[in-house]
Protein backbone atom coordinates (compact mmCIF):
# COMPACT_ATOMS: atom_id res chain seq x y z
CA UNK A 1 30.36 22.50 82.67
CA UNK A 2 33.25 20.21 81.26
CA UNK A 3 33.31 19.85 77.51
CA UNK A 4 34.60 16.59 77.63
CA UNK A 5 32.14 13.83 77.28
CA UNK A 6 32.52 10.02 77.61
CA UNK A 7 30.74 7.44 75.86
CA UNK A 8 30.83 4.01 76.77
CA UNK A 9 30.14 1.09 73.24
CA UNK A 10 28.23 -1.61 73.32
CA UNK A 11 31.93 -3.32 73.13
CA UNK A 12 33.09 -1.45 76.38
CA UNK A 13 35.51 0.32 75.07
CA UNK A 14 35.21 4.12 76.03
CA UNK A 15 35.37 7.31 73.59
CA UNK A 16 36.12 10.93 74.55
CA UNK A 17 34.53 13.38 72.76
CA UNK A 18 34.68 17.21 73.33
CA UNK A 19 30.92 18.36 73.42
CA UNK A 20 29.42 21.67 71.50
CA UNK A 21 29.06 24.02 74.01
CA UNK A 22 25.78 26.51 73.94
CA UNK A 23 27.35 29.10 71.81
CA UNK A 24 28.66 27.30 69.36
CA UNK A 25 25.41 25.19 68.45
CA UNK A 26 23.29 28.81 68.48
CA UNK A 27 25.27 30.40 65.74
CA UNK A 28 24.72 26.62 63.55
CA UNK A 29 21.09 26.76 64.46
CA UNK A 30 21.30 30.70 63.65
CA UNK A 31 22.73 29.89 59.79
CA UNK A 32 20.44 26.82 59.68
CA UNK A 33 17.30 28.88 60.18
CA UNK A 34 18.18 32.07 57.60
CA UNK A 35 18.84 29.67 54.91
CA UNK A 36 15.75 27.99 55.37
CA UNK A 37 13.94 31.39 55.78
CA UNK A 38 15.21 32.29 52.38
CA UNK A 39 14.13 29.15 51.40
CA UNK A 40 10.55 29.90 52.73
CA UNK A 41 10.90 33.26 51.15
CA UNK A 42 11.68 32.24 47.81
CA UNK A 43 8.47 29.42 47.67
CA UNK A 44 6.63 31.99 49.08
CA UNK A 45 7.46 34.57 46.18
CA UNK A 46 6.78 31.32 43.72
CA UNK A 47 3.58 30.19 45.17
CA UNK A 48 2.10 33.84 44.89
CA UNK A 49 3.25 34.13 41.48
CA UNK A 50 1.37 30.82 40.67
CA UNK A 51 -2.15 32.10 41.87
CA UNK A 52 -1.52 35.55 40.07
CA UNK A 53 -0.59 34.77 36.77
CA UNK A 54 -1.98 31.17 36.45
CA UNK A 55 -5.47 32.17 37.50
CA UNK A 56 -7.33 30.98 40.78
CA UNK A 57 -7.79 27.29 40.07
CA UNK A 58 -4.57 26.10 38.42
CA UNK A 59 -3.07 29.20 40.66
CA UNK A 60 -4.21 27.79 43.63
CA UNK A 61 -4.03 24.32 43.12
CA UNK A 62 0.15 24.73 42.44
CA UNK A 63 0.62 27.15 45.33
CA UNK A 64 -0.84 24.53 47.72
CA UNK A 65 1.83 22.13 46.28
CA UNK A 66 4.57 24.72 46.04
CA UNK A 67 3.25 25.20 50.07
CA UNK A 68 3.94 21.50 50.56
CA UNK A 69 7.23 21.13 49.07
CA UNK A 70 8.45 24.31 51.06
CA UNK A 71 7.33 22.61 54.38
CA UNK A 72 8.84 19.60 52.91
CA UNK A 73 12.37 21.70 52.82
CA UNK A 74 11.81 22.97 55.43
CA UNK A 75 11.49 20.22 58.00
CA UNK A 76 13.16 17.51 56.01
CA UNK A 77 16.34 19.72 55.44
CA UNK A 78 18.11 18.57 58.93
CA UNK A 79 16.90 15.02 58.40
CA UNK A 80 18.63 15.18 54.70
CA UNK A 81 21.45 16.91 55.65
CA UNK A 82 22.56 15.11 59.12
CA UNK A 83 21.87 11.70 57.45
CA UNK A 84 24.13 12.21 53.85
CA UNK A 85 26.85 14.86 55.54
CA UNK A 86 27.41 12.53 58.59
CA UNK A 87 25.25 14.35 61.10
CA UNK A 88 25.85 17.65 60.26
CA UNK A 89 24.05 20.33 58.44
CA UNK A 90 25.04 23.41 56.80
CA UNK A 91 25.44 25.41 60.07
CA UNK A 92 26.69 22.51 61.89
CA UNK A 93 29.61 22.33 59.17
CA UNK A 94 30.73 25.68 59.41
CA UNK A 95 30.50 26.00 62.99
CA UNK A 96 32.51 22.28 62.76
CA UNK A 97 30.42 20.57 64.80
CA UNK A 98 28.71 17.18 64.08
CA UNK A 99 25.43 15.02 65.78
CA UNK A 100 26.11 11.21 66.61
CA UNK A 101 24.56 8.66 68.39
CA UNK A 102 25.07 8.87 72.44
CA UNK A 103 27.01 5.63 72.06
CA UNK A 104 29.76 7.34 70.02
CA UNK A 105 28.11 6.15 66.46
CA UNK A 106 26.88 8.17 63.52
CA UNK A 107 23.27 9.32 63.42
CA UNK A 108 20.87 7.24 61.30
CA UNK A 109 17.17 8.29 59.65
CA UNK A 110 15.29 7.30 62.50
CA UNK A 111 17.55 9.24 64.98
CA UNK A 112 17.71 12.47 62.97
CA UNK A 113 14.05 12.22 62.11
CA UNK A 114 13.23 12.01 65.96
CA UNK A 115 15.45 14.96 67.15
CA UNK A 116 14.18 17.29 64.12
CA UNK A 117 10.27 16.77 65.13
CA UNK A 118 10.77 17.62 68.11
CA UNK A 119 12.37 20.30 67.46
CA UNK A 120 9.22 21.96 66.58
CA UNK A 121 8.76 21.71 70.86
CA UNK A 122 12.43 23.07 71.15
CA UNK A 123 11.46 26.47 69.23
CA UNK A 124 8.91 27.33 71.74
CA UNK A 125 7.76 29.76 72.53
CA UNK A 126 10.04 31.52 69.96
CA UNK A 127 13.49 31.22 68.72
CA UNK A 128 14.59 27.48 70.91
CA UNK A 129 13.86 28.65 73.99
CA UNK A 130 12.87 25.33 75.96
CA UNK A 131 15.45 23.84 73.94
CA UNK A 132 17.65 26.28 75.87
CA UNK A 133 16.24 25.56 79.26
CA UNK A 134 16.58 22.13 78.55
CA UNK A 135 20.12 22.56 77.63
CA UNK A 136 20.99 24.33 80.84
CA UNK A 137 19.52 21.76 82.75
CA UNK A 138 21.42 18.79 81.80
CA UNK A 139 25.12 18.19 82.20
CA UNK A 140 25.66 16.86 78.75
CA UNK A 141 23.89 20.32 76.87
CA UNK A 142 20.98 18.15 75.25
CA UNK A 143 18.19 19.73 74.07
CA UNK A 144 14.33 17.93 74.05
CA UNK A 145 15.25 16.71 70.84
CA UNK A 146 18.79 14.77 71.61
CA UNK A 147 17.74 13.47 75.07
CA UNK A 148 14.23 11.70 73.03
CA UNK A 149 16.47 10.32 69.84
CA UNK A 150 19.76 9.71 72.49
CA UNK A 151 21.92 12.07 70.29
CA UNK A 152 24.43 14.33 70.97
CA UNK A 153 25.77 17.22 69.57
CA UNK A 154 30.18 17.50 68.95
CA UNK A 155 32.95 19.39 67.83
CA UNK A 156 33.93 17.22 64.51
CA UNK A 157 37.63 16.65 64.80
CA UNK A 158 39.50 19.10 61.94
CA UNK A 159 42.48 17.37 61.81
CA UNK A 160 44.27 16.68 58.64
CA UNK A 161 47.13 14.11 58.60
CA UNK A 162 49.73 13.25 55.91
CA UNK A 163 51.34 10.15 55.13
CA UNK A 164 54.45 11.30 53.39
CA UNK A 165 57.44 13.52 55.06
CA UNK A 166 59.40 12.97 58.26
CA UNK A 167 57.93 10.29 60.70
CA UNK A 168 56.11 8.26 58.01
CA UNK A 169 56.36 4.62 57.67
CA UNK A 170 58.86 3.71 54.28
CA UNK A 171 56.53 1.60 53.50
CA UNK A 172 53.67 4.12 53.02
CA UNK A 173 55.35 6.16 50.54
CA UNK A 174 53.44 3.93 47.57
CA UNK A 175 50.08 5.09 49.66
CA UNK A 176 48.41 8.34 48.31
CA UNK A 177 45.84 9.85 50.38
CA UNK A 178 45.05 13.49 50.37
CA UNK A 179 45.30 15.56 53.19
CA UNK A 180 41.56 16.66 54.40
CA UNK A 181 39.58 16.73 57.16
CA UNK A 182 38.55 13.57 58.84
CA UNK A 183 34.90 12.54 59.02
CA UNK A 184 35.09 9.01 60.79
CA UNK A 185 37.27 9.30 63.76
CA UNK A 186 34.12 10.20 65.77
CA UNK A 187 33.51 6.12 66.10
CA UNK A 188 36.17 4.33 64.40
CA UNK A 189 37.54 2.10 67.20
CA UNK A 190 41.04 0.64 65.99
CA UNK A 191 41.31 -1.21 68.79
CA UNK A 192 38.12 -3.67 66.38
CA UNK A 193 40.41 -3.55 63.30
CA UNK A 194 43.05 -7.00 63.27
CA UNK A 195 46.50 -6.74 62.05
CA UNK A 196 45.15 -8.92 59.10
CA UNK A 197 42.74 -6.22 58.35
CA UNK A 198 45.45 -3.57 58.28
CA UNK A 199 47.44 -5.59 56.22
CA UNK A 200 44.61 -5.91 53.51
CA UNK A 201 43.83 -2.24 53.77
CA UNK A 202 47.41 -1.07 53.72
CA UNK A 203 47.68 -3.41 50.21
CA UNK A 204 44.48 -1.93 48.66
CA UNK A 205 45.67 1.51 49.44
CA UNK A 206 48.69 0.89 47.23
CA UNK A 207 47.14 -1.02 44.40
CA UNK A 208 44.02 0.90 44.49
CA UNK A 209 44.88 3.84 41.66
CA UNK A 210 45.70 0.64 39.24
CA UNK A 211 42.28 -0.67 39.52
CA UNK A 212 38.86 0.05 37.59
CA UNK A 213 36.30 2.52 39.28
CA UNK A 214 33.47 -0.23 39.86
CA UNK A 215 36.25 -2.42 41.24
CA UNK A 216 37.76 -0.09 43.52
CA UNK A 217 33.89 0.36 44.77
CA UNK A 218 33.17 -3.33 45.21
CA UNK A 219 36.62 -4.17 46.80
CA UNK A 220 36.65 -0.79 49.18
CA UNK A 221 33.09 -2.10 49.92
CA UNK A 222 33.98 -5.80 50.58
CA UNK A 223 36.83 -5.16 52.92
CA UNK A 224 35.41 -1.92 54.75
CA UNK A 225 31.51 -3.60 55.59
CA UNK A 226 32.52 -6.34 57.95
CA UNK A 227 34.68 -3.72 59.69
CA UNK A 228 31.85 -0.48 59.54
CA UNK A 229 29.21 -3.46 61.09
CA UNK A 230 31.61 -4.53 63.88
CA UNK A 231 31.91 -0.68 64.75
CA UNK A 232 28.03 -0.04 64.62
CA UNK A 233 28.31 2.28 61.46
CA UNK A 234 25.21 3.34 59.67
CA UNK A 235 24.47 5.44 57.02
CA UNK A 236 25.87 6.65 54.11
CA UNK A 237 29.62 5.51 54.35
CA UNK A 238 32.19 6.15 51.71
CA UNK A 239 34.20 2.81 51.86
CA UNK A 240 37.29 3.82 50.57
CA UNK A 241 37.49 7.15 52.60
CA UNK A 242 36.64 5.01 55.72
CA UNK A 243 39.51 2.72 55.10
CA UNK A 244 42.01 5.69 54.70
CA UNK A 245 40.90 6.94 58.15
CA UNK A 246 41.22 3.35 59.80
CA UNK A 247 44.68 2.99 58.12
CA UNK A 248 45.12 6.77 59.09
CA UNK A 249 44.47 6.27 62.92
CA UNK A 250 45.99 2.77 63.35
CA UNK A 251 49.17 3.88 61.44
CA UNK A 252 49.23 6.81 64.00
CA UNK A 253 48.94 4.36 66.64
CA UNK A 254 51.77 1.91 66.14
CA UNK A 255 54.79 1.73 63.72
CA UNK A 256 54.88 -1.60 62.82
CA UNK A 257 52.09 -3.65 60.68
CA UNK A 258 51.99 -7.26 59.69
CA UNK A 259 51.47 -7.55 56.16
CA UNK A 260 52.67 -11.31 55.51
CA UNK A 261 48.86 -12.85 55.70
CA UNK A 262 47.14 -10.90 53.18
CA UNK A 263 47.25 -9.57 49.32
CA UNK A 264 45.19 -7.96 47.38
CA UNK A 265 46.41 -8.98 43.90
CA UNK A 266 46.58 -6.46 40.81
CA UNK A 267 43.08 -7.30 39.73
CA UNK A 268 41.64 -5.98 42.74
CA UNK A 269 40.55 -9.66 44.46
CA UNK A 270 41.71 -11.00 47.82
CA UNK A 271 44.13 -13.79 48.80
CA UNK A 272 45.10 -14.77 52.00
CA UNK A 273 48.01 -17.53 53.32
């Protein structure tokens, strides 16, 4: 099968992604599942304790609850982790792959709660294997679970990208952003971002060490929202990492940027000519 996948956005603009072959998404689900049997095992150990040394009312009254909050763990640890972690989960993160939306956009609740129930039809009759068939079966390796929430399942880009050294921009040597993996290029589209935009971005980058914490927030959120809505972003975005990526990936792109309409003055507010 090819590994490369194409998504087409609702703006027409086409994405390549490189898909998570079989393999690779067995050993995630393989980690996934022995952390959360430890997890089971250690509630279990808890709950039994409860009923023995608390007597059988109290006992068994708490061990039903300490039951509940296992299943709880258990079943609501994909949705938690591939909703805050940007669709991946433990195993998923060390395996470096990542879930998204089939249109190229990051998972939301509703998504990741879908997939993970029916998961529980995926496991059958022991250890995924319909979700295997199903996998086999379709060209794009989707289990039950991806084809019902439209989700697939990707090798997160590892890249990591400086902007100081040979080849950078003179103007970027101000800029300060640390080299690390990035977690956005999955369905930031540069070809949405204006030169204007840039321009802002590139002057909050540089000013952005000068200004308070809650006003780096509220500016990194100001500029990044209209820009994370005209992508299709959801979920929980870090602003002012998302604007490093954009400026990352547009900066890679082209070597010139127009600056001349737009400042972001020392006290963190917007101006524009």
């Amino acid at each position: 099968m090819n590994e490369q996948v194409s998504v087409e956005t609702p703006e027409q603009i086409d994405i390549n992604f490189q898909q998570a072959g079989i393999g690779s998404r067995f050993y995630a689900a393989l980690i996934d599942t022995v952390l959360l049997t430890l997890i089971s095992l250690v509630g279990y150990y808890v709950n039994r304790r409860f009923i023995s040394e608390l007597g059988d009312i109290v006992g068994n009254w708490l061990g039903a609850l300490g039951g509940i909050v296992v299943f709880a763990l258990f079943w609501g640890y994909y949705i938690a982790f591939e909703v805050t972690t940007n669709g991946q989960t433990f195993g998923k993160l060390v395996l470096g792959l990542r879930v998204i939306k089939d249109g190229g956009y990051p998972i939301g609740f509703a998504d990741s709660a879908i997939r993970n129930l029916v998961r529980i039809v995926d496991f059958l009759p022991f250890f995924y294997g319909v979700g295997l068939l199903c996998m086999l079966l379709n060209r794009n390796w989707c289990r039950l679970g991806d084809l019902a929430a439209g989700t697939l399942v990707i090798k997160a880009p590892r890249t990591e990208l400086k902007l100081t050294g040979d080849g950078s921009q003179a103007d970027n040597a101000s800029i300060s952003i640390p080299p690390r993996a990035l977690i956005y290029t999955g369905w930031i589209q540069s070809a949405l971002v204006t030169e204007r935009e840039i321009g802002v971005i590139r002057e909050y980058l540089t000013r952005r060490a000068t200004l308070p914490g809650y006003r780096r927030a509220e500016l990194a959120r100001t500029i990044a929202r209209p820009i994370v809505k005209r992508m299709g972003g959801t979920g929980s975005i870090g602003y002012d990492r998302f604007l490093e990526e954009v400026y990352i990936l547009e900066t890679s792109e082209t070597s010139e940027g127009n600056t001349e309409n737009s400042e972001v003055r020392k006290d963190g507010s917007i101006t524009s000519e």
